[in-house]
C-alpha atoms as a PDB file:
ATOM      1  CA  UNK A   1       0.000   0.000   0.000  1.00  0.00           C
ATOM      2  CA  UNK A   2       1.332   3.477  -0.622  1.00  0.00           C
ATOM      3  CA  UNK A   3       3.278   5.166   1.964  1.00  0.00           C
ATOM      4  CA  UNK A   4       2.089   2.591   4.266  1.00  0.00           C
ATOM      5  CA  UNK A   5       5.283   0.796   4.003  1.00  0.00           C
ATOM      6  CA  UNK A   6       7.143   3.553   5.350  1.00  0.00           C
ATOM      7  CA  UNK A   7       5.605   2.814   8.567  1.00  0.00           C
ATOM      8  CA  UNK A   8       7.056   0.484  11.053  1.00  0.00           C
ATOM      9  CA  UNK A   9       5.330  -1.548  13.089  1.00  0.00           C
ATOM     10  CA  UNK A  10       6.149  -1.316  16.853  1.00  0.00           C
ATOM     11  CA  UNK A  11       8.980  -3.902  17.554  1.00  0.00           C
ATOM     12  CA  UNK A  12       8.641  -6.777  20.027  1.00  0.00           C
ATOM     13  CA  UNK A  13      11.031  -4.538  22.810  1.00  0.00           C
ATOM     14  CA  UNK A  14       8.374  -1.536  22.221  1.00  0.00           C
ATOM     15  CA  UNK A  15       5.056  -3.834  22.790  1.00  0.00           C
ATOM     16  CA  UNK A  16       3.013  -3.616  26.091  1.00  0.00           C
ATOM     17  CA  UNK A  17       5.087  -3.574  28.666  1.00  0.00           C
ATOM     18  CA  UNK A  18       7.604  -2.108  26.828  1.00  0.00           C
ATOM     19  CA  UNK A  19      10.445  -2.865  29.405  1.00  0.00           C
ATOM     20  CA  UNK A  20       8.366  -1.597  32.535  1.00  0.00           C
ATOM     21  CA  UNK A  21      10.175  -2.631  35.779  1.00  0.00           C
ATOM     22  CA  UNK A  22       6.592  -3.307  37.184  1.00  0.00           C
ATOM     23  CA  UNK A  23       6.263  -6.352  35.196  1.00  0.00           C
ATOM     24  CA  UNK A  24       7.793  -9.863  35.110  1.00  0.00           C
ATOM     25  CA  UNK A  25       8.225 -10.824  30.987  1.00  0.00           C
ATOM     26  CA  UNK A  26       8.970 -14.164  30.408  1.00  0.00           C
ATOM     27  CA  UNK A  27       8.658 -17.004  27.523  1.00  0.00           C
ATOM     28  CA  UNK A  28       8.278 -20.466  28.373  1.00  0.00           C
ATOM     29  CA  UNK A  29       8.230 -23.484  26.234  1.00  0.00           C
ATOM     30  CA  UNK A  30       5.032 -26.102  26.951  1.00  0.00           C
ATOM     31  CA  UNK A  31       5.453 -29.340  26.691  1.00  0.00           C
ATOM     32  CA  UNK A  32       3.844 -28.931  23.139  1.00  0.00           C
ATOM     33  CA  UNK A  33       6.941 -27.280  22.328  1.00  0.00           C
ATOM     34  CA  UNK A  34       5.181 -24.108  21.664  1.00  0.00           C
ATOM     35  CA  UNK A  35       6.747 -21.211  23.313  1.00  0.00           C
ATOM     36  CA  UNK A  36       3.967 -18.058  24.900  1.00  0.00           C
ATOM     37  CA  UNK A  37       4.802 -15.081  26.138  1.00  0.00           C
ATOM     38  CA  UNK A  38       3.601 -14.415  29.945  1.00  0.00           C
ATOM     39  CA  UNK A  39       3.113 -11.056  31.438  1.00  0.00           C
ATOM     40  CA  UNK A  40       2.859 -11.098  35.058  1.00  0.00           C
ATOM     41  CA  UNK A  41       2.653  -7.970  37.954  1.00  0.00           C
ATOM     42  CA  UNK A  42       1.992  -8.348  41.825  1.00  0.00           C
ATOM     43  CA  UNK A  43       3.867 -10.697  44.363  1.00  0.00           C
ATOM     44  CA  UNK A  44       4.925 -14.227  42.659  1.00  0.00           C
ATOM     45  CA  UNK A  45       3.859 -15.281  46.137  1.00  0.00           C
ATOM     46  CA  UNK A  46       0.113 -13.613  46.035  1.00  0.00           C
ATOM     47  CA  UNK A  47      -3.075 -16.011  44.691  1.00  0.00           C
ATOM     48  CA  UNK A  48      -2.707 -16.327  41.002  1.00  0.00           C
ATOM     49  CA  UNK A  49      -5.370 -14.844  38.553  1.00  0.00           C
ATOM     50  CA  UNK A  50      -4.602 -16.281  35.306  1.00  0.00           C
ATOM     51  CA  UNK A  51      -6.369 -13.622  32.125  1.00  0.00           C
ATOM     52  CA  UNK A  52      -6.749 -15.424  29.152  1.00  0.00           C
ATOM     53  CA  UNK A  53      -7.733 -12.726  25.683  1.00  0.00           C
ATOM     54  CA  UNK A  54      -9.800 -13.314  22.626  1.00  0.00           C
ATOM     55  CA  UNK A  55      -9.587 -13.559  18.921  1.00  0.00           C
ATOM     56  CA  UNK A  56      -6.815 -11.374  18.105  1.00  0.00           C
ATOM     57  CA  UNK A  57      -6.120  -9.813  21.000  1.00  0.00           C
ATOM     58  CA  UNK A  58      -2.729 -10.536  23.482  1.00  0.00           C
ATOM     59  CA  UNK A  59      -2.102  -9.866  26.732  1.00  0.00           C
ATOM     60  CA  UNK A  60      -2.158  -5.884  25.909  1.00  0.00           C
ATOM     61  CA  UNK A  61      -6.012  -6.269  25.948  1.00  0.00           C
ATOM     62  CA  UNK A  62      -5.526  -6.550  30.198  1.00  0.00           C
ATOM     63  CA  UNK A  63      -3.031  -3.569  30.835  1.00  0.00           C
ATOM     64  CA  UNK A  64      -5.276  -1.870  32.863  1.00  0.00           C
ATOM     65  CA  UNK A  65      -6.449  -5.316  34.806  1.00  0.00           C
ATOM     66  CA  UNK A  66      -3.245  -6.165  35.401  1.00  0.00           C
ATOM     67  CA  UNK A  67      -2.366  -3.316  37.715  1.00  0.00           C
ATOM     68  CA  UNK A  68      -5.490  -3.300  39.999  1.00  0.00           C
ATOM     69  CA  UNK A  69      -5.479  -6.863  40.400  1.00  0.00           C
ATOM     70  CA  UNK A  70      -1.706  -6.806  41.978  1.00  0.00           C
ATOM     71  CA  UNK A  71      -3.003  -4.272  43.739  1.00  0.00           C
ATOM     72  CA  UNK A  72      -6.115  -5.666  45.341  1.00  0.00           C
ATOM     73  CA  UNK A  73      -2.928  -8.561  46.420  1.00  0.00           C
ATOM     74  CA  UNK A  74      -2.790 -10.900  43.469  1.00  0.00           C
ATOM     75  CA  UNK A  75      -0.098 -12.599  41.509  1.00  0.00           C
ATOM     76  CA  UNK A  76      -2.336 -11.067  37.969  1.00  0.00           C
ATOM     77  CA  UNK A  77      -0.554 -13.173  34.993  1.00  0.00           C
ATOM     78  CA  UNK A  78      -1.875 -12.410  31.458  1.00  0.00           C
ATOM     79  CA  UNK A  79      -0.464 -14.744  28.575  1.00  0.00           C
ATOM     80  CA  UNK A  80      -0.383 -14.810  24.929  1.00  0.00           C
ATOM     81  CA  UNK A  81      -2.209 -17.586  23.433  1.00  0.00           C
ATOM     82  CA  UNK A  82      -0.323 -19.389  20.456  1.00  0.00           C
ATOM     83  CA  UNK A  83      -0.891 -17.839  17.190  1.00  0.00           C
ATOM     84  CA  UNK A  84      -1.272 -14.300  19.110  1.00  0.00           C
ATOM     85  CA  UNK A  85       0.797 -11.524  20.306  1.00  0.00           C
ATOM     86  CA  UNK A  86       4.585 -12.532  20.631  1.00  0.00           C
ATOM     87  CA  UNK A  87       3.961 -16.584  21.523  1.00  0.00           C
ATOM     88  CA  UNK A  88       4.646 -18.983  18.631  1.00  0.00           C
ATOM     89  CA  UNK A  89       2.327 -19.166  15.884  1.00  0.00           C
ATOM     90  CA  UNK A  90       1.441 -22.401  14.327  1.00  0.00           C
ATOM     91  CA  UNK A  91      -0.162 -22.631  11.225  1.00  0.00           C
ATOM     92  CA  UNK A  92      -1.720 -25.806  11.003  1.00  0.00           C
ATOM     93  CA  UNK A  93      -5.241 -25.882  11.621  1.00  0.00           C
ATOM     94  CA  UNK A  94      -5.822 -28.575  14.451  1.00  0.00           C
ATOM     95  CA  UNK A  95      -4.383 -25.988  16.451  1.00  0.00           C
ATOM     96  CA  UNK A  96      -7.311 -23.907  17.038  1.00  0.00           C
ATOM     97  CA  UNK A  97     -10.217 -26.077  17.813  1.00  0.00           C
ATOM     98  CA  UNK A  98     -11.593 -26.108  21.448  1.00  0.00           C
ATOM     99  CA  UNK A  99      -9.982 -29.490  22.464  1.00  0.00           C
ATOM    100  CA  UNK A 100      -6.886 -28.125  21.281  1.00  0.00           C
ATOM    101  CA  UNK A 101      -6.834 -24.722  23.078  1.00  0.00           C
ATOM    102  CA  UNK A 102      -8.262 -26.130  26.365  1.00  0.00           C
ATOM    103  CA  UNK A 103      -4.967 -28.734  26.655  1.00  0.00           C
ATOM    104  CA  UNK A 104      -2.608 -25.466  25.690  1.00  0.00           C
ATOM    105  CA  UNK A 105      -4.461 -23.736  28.496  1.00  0.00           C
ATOM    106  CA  UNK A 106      -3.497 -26.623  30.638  1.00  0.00           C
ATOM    107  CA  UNK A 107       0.004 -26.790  29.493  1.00  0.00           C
ATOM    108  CA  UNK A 108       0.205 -23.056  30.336  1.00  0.00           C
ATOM    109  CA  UNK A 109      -0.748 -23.723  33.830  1.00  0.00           C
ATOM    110  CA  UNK A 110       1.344 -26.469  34.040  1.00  0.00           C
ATOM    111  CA  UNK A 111       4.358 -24.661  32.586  1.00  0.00           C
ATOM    112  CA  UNK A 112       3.945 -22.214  35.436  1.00  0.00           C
ATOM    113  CA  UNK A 113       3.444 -24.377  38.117  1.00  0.00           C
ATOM    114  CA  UNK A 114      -0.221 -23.137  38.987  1.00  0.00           C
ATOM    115  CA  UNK A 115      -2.136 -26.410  40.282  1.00  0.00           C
ATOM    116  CA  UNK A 116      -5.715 -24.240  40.732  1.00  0.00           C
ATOM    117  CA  UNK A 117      -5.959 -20.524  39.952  1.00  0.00           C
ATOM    118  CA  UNK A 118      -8.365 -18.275  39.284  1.00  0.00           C
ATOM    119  CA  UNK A 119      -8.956 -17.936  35.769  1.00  0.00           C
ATOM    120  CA  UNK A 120     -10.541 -14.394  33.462  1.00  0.00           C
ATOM    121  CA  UNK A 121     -11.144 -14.440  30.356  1.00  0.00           C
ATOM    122  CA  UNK A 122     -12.769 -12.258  27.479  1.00  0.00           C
ATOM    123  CA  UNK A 123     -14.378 -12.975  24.415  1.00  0.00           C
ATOM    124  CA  UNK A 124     -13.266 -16.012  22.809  1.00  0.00           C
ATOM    125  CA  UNK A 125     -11.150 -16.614  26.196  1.00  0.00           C
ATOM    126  CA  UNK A 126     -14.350 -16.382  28.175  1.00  0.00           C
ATOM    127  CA  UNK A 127     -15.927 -19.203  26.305  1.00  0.00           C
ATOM    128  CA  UNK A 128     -12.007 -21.252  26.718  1.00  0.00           C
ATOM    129  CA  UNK A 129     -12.312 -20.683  30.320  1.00  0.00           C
ATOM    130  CA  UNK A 130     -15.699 -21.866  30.922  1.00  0.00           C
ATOM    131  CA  UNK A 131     -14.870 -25.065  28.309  1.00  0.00           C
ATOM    132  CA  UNK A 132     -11.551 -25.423  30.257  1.00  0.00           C
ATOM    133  CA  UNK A 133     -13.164 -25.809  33.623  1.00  0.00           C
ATOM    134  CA  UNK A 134     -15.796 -28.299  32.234  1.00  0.00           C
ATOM    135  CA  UNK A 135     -13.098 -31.214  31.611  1.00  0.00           C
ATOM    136  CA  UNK A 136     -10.729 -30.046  34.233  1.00  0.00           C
ATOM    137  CA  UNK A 137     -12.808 -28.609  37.398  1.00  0.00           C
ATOM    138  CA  UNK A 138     -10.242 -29.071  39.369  1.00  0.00           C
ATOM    139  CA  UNK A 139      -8.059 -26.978  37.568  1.00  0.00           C
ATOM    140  CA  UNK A 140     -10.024 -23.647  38.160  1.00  0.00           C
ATOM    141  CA  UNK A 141     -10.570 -21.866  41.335  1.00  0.00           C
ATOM    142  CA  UNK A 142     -13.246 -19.311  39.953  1.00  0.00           C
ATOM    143  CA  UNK A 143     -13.977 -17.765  36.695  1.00  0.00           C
ATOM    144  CA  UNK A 144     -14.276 -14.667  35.214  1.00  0.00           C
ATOM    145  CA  UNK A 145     -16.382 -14.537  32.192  1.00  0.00           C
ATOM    146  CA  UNK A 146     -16.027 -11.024  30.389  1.00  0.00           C
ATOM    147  CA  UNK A 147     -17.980 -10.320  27.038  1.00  0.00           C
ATOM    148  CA  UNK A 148     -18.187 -14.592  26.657  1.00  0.00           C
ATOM    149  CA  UNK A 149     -18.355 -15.803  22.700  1.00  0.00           C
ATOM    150  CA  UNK A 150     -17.989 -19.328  21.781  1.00  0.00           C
ATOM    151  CA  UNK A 151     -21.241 -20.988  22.813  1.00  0.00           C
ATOM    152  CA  UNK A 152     -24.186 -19.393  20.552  1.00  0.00           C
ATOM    153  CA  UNK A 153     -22.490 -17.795  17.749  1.00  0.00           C
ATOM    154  CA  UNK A 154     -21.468 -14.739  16.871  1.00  0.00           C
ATOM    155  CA  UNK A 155     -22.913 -12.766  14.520  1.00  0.00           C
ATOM    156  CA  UNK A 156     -21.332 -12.381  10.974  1.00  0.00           C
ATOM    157  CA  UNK A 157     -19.299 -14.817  11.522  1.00  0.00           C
ATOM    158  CA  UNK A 158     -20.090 -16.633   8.302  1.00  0.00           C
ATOM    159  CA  UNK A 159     -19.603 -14.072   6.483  1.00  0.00           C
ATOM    160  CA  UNK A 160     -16.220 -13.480   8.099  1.00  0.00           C
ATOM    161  CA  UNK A 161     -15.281 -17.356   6.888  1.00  0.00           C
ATOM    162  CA  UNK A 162     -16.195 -17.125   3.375  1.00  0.00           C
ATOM    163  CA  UNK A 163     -14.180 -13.570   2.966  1.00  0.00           C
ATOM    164  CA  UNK A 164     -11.024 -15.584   4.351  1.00  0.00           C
ATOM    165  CA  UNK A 165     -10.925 -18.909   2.531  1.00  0.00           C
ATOM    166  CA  UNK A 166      -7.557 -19.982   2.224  1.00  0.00           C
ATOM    167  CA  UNK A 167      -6.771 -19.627  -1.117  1.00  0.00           C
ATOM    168  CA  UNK A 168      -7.255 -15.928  -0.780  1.00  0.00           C
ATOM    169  CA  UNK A 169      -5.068 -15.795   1.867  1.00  0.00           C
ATOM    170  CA  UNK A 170      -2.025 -14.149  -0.042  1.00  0.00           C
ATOM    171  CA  UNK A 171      -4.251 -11.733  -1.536  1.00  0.00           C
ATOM    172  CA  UNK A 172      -5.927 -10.696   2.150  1.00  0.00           C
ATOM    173  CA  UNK A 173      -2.264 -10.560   3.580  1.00  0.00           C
ATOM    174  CA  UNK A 174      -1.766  -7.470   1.014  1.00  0.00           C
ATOM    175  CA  UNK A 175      -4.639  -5.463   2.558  1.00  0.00           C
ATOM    176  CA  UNK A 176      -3.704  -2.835   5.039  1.00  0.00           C
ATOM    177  CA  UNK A 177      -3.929  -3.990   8.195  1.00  0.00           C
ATOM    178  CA  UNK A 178      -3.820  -0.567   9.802  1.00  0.00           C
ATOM    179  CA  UNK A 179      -7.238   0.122   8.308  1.00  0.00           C
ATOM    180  CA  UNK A 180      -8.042  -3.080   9.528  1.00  0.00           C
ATOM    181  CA  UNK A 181      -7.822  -2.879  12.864  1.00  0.00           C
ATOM    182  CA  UNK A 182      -9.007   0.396  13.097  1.00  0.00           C
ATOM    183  CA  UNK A 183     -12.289  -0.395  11.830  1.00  0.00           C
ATOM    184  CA  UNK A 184     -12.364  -3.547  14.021  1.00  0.00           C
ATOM    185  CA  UNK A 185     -11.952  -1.150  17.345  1.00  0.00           C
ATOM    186  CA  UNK A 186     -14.354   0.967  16.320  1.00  0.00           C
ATOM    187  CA  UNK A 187     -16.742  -2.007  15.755  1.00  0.00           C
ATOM    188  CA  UNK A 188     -16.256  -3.180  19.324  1.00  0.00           C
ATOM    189  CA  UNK A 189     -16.106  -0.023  21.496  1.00  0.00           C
ATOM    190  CA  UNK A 190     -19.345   1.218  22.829  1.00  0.00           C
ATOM    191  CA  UNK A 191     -19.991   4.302  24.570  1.00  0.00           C
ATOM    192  CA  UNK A 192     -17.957   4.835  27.632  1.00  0.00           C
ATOM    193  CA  UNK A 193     -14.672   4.654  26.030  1.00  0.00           C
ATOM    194  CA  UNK A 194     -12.524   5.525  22.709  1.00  0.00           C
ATOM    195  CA  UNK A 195      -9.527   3.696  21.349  1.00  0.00           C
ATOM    196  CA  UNK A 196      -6.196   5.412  20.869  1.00  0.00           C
ATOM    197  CA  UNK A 197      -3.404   6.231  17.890  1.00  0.00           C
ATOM    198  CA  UNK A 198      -1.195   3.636  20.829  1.00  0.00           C
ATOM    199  CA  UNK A 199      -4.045   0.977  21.030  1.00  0.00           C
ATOM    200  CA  UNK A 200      -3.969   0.343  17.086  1.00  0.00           C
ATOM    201  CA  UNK A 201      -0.265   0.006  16.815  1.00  0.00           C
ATOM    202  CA  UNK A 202      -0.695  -2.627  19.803  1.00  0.00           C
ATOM    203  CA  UNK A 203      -3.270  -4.259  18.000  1.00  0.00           C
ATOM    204  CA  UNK A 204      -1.062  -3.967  15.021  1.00  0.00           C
ATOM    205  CA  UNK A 205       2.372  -5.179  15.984  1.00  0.00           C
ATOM    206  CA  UNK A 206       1.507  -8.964  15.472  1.00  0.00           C
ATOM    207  CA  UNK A 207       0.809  -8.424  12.086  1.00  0.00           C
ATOM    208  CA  UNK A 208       4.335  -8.156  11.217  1.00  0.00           C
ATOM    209  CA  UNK A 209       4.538 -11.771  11.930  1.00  0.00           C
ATOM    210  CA  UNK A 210       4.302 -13.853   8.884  1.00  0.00           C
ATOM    211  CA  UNK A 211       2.483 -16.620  10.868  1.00  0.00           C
ATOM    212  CA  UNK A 212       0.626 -14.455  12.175  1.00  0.00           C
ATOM    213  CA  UNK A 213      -2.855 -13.688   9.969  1.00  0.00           C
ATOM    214  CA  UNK A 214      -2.474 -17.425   8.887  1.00  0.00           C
ATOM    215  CA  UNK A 215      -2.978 -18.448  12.188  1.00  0.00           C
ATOM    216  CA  UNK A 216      -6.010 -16.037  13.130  1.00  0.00           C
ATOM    217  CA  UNK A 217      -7.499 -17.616   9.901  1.00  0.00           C
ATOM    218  CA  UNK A 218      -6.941 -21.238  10.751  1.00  0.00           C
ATOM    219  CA  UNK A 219      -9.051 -20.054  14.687  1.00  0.00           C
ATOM    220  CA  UNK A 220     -11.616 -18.147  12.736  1.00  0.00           C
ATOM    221  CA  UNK A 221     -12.626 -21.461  10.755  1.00  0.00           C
ATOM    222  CA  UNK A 222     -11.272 -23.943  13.357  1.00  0.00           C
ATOM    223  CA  UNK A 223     -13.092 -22.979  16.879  1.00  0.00           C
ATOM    224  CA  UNK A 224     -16.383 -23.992  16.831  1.00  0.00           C
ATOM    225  CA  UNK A 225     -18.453 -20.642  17.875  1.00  0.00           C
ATOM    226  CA  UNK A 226     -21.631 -22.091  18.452  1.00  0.00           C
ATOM    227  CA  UNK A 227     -20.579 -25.323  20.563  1.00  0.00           C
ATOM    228  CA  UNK A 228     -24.392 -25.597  22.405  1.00  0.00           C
ATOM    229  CA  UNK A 229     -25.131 -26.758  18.891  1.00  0.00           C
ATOM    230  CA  UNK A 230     -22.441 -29.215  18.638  1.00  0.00           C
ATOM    231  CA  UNK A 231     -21.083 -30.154  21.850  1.00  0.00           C
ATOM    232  CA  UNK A 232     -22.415 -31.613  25.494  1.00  0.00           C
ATOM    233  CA  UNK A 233     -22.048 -28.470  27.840  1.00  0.00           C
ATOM    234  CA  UNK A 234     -21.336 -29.683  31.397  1.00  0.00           C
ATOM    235  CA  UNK A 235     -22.359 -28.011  34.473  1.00  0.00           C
ATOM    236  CA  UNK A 236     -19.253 -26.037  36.210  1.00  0.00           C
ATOM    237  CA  UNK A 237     -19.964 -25.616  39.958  1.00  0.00           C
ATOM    238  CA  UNK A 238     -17.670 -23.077  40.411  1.00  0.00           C
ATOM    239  CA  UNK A 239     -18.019 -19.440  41.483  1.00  0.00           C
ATOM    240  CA  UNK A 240     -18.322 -17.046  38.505  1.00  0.00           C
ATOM    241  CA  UNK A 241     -19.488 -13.891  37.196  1.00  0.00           C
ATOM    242  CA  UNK A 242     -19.951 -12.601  33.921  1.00  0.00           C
ATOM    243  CA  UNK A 243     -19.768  -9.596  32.639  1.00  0.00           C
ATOM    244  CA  UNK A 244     -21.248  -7.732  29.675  1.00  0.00           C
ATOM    245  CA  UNK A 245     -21.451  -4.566  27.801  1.00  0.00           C
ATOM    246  CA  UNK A 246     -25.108  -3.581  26.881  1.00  0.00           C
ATOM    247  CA  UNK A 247     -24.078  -2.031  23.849  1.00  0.00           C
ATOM    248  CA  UNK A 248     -22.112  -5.458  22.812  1.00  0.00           C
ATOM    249  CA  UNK A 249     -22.967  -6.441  19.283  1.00  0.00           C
ATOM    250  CA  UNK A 250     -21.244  -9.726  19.426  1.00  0.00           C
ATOM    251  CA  UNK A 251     -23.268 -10.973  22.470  1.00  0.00           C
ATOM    252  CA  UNK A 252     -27.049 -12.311  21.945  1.00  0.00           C
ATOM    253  CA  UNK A 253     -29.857 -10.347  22.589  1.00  0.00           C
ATOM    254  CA  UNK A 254     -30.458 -12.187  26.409  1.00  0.00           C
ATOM    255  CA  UNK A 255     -26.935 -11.215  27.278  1.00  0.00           C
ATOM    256  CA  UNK A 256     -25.097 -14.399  29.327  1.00  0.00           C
ATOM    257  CA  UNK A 257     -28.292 -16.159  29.745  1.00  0.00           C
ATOM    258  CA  UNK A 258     -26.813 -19.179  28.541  1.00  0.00           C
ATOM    259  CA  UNK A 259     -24.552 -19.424  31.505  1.00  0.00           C
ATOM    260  CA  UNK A 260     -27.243 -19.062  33.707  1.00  0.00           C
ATOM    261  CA  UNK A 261     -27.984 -22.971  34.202  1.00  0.00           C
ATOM    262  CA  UNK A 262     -24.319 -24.286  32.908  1.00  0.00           C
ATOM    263  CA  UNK A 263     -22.623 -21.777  35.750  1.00  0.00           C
ATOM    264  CA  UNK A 264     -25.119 -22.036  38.610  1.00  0.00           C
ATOM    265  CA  UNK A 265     -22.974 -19.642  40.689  1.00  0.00           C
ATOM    266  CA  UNK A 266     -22.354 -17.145  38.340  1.00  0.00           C
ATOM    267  CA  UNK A 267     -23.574 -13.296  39.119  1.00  0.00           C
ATOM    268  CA  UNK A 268     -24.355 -11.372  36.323  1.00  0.00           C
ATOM    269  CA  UNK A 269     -23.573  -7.911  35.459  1.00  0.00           C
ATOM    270  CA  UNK A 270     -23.993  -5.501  32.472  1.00  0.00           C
ATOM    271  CA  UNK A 271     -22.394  -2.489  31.942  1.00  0.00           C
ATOM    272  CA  UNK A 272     -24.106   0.238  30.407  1.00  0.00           C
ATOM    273  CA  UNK A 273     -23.448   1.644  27.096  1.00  0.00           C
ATOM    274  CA  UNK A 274     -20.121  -0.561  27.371  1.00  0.00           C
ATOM    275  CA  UNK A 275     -19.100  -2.295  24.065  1.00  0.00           C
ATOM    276  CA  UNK A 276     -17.516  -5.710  23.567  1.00  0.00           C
ATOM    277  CA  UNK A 277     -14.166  -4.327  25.425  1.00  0.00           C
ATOM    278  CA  UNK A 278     -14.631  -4.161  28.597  1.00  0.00           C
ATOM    279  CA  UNK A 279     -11.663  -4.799  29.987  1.00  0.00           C
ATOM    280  CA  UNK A 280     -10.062  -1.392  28.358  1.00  0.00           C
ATOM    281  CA  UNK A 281     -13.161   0.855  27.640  1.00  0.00           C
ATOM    282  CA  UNK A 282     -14.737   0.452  31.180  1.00  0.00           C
ATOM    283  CA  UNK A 283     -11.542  -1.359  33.477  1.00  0.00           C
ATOM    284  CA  UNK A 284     -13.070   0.282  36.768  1.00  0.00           C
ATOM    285  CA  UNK A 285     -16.189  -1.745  36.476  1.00  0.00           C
ATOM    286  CA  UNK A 286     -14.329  -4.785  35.550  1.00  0.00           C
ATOM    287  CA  UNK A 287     -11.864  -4.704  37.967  1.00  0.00           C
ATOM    288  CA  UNK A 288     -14.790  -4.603  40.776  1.00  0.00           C
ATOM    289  CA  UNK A 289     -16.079  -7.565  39.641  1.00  0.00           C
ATOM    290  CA  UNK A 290     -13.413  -9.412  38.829  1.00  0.00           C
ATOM    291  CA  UNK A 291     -11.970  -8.197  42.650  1.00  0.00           C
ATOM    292  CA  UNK A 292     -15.325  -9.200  44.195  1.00  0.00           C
ATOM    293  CA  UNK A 293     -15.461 -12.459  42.778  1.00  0.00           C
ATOM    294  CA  UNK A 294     -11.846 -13.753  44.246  1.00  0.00           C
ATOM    295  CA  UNK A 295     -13.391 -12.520  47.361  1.00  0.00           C
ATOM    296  CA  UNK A 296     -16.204 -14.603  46.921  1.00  0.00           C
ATOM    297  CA  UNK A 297     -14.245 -17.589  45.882  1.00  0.00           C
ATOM    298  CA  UNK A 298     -11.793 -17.130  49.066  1.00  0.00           C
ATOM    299  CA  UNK A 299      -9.146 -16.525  46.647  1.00  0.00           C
END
């Protein structure tokens, strides 16, 4: 694209945290073999709360959860998922279903030595944490289930498939991601909040990845969004609480209603005139509810 290659993307140094002293940075390999990036704040002796992003997204999406969480007295531990931010990005597309991603969930745990923490997530990490906790309960203290997709659909996603089929793929990679992403935040930010010029080179930096928009392909067709139709949801007895925007155009019309008899514990709360962001466009309301819930749950 004209002039757009005269732009730089930010490099992996210059990506959230950027070298902040208040954060622990670190890159293991799972027993996979797949390496993640792991961005951690608070005492490495506090309760662990484990925040787990969506489609996309890294663990930039959590920069202002991160912070209040160590605060409140938690070891708050955000990760890269493969095929996002700067983990490893495999290309091959058994990689993204929901078996697959709720063993590399476990392997993360495992990797870090976490036997049962509390577990966030948001979007398609809220749907991973709830599918997570249904084959491993005893994995999962609590979970925190922010903006939730995965279990009735979301909406346009076939048309998102048939725009990406793979033979296109070299021709998509030539569109201008910039424009891209900028139209995606503006899609998902409600009312309360706005996106900055520093959000969309976050939400760019991936992209200079080569992996990197193969592998958000291979999730896009690989994840089954609407596993109630598919799958046998199990009951999680665990405590929860989800959390919504009302202005979310990605959630269904009845909010988390679904959750309601899979997640008997869970408390629900929307956010007014809140988007599907939540985590960044309204933090303070997030971070109460994430904080009350670990309070609930004795963590």
């Amino acid at each position: 694209m004209p002039g757009f290659s005269r732009r730089r993307n930010l490099t992996p140094g210059e990506m959230f945290p950027a070298g902040d002293p208040a954060y622990s940075v670190s890159f293991p390999r799972l027993r996979s073999g797949i390496r993640i990036r792991v961005v951690e704040r608070g005492d490495p002796s506090s309760p662990p709360v484990v925040l787990v992003h969506g489609w996309g997204c890294s663990a930039y999406v959590f920069r202002y959860n991160l912070p209040a969480l160590a605060e409140a007295g938690f070891r708050s531990i955000a990760v890269d998922l493969k095929g996002h931010g700067l983990s490893d990005k495999p290309v091959e597309s058994d990689e993204y279903t929901i078996d697959s991603l709720v063993e590399h969930l476990r392997d993360i745990l495992d990797a870090l030595g976490l036997e049962r923490p509390a577990l966030a997530g948001h979007s398609l990490g809220g749907s991973l944490i709830y599918h997570f906790a249904s084959r491993y309960p005893e994995r999962a203290r609590c979970l925190g289930m922010l903006s939730p997709v995965g279990l009735r659909g979301v909406p346009l996603m076939r048309l998102y498939r048939f725009l990406t089929p793979a033979v296109l793929m070299p021709i998509l990679r030539q569109i201008n991601p910039r424009v891209v992403v900028k139209r995606a935040l503006k899609r998902v930010y409600g009312k309360r909040g706005h996106f900055t010029k520093r959000d969309v080179e976050e939400y760019l930096a991936p992209s200079q990845f080569p992996e990197y928009a193969l592998a958000m392909r291979e999730l896009l067709h690989n994840y089954d969004w609407n596993a109630a139709d598919h799958r046998q949801l199990a009951t999680v007895n665990l405590p929860a609480v989800g959390v919504w925007g009302s202005l979310d155009h990605m959630m269904p019309d009845d909010g988390m209603g679904i959750f309601v008899p899979l997640v008997p514990q869970i408390v629900l709360r929307a956010i007014p005139d809140a988007g599907h962001v939540i985590a960044e466009e309204t933090p303070e309301e997030v971070n109460e509810a994430l904080i009350g819930l670990l309070r609930r749950a004795g963590v």
